[in-house]
Structures are given as structure tokens and as C-alpha cells.
N, C-alpha and C. Protein backbone atom coordinates (compact mmCIF):
# COMPACT_ATOMS: atom_id res chain seq x y z
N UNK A 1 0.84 -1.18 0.00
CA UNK A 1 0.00 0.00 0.00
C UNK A 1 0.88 1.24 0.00
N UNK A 2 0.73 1.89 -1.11
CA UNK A 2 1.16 3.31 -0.85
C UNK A 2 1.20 4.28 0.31
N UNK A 3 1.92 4.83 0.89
CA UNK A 3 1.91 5.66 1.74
C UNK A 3 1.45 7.09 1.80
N UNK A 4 1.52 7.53 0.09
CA UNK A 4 1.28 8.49 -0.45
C UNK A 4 -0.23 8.51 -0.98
N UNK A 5 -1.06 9.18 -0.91
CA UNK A 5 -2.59 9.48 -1.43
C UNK A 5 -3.23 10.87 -2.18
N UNK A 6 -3.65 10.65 -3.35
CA UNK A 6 -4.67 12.18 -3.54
C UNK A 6 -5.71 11.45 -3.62
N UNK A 7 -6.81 12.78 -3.39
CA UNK A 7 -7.66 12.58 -3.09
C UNK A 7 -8.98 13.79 -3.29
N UNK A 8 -9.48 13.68 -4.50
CA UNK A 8 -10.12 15.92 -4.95
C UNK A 8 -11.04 16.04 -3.43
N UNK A 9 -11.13 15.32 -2.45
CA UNK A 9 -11.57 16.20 -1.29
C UNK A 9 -10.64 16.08 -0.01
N UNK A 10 -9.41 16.22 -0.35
CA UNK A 10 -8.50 16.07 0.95
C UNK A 10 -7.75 17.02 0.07
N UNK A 11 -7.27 18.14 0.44
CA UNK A 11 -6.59 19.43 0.12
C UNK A 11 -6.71 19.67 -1.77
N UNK A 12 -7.47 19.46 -2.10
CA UNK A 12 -7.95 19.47 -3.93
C UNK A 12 -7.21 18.63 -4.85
N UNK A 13 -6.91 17.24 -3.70
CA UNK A 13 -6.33 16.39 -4.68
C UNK A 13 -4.71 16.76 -4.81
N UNK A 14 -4.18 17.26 -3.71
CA UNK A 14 -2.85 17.11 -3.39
C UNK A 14 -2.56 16.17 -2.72
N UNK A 15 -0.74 15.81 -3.03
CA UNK A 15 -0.65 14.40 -2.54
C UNK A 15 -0.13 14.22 -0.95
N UNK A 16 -0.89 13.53 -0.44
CA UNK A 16 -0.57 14.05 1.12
C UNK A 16 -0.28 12.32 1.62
N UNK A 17 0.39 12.48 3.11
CA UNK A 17 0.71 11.02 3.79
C UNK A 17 -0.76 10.49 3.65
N UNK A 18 -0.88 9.14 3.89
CA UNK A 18 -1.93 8.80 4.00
C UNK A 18 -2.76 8.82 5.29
N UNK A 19 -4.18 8.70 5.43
CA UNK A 19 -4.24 9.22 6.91
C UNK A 19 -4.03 10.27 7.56
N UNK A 20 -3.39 11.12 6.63
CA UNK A 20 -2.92 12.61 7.18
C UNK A 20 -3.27 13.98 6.04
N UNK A 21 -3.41 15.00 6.27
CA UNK A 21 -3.68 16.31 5.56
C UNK A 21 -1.93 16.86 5.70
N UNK A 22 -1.40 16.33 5.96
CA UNK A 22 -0.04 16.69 5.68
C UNK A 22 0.70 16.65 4.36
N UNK A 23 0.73 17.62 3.51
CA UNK A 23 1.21 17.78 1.41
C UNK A 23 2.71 17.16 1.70
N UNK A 24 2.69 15.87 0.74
CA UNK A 24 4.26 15.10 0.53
C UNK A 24 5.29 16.36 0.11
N UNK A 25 4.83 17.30 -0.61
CA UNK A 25 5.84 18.58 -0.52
C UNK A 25 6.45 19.03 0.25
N UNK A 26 5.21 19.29 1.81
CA UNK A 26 6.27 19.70 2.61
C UNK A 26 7.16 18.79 2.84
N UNK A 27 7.19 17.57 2.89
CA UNK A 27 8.15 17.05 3.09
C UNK A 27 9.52 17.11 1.99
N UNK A 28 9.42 17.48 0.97
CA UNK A 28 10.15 17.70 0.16
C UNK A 28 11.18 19.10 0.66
N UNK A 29 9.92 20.21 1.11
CA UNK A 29 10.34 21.13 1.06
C UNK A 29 11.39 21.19 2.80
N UNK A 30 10.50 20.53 3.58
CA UNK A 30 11.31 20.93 4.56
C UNK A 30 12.74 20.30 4.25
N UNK A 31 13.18 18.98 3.85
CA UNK A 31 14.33 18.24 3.95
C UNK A 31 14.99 19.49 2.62
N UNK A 32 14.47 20.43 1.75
CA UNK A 32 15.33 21.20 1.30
C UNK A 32 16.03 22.10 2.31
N UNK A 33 15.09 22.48 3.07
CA UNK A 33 15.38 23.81 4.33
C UNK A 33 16.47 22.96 5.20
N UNK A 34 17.24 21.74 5.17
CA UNK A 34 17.99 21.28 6.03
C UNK A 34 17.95 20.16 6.80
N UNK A 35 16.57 20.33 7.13
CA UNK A 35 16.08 19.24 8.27
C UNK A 35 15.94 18.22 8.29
N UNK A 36 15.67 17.21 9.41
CA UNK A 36 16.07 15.81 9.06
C UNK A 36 14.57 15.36 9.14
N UNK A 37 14.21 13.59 8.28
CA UNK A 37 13.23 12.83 8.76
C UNK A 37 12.96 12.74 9.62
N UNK A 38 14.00 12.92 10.73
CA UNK A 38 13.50 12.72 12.39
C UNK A 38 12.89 13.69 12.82
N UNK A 39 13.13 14.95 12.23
CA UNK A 39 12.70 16.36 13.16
C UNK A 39 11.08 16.45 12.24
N UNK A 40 10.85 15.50 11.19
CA UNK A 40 9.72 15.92 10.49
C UNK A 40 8.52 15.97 11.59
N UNK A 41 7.56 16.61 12.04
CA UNK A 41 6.12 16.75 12.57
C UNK A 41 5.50 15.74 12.09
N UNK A 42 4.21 15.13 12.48
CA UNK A 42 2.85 14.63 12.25
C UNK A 42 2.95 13.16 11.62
N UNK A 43 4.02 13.13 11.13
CA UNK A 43 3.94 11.95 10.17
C UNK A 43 5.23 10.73 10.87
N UNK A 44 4.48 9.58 11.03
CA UNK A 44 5.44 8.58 11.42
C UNK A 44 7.01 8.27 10.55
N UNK A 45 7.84 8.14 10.80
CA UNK A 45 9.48 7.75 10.31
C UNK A 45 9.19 6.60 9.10
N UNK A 46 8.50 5.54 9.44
CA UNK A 46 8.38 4.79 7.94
C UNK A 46 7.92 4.86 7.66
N UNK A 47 6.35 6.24 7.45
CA UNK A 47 5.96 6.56 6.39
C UNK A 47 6.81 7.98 5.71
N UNK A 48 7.65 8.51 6.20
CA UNK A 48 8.04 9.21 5.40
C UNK A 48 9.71 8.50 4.57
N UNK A 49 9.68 7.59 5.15
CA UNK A 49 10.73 6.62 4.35
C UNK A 49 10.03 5.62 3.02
N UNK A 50 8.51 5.14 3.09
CA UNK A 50 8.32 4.64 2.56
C UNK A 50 7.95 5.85 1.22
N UNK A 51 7.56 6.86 1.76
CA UNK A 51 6.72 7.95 0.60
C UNK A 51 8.46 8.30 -0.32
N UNK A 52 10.08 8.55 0.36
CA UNK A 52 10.78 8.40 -0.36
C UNK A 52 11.22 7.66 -1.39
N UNK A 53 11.23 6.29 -0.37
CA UNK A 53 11.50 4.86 -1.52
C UNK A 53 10.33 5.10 -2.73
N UNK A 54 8.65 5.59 -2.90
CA UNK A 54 8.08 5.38 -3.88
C UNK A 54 8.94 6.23 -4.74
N UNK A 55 8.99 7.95 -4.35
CA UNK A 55 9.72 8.72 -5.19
C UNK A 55 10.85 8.41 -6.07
N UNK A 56 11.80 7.55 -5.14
CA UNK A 56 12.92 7.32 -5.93
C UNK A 56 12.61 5.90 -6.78
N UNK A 57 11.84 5.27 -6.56
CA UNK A 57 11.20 4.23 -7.77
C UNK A 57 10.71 5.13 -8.70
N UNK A 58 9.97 5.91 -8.31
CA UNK A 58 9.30 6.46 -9.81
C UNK A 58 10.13 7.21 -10.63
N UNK A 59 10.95 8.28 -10.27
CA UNK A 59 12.24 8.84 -10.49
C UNK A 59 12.99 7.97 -11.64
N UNK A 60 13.20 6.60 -10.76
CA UNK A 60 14.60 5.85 -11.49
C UNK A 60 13.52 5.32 -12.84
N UNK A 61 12.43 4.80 -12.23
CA UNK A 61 11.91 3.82 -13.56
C UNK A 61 11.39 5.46 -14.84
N UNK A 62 11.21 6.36 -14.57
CA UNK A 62 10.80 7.82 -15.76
C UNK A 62 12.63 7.44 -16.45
N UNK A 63 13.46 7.63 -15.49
CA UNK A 63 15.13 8.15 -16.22
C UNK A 63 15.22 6.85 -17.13
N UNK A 64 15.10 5.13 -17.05
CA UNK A 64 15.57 4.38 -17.50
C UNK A 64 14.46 3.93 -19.06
């Protein structure tokens, strides 16, 4: 199961943790600002490890 979800009535179909109103962006955005997975808010450690691992699957399988 994906960790990641949209949904057009959970923030207009942005992609957020699952179970959560929290946008996978911020997570993007905060780990730009410096910060670590650990210091992330709201969202459990292996779901924001698992919402990476999808990224970097989807990532590698678009490049190849």
C-alpha cells in the first residue's frame, strides 16, 4: 500500500501522507530547508521513508 494518497476532497487532490492532511511537498520542502526525517512533525518515520523509496522508484523507472 502506498503511503502516499490524492484525493479531490483532501486538500484538492494534493498528494498528502496517508491518513494525514499533511502535502508530501512539505516534506520535500522541509528536507530542502535542512532538516532531518526525524525532526519531520505529524507523520510517522516509515511513512516518510516509505513515501521516499516510492519517489525514488518512480524517479529511477521515468530516467531508465
Amino acid at each position: 500500500m502506498s503511503e502516499a494518497q490524492r484525493d479531490p476532497e483532501v486538500l484538492g487532490g494534493t498528494p498528502v501522507f496517508r491518513g494525514t492532511r499533511v502535502p508530501v511537498r512539505t516534506l520535500i520542502e522541509y528536507l530542502e530547508g535542512g532538516q532531518t526525517v526525524v525532526e519531520f512533525p505529524s507523520v510517522r518515520r516509515e511513512q516518510v521513508i516509505a513515501v521516499l523509496d516510492e519517489l525514488t522508484t518512480q524517479r529511477v523507472a521515468k530516467a531508465g
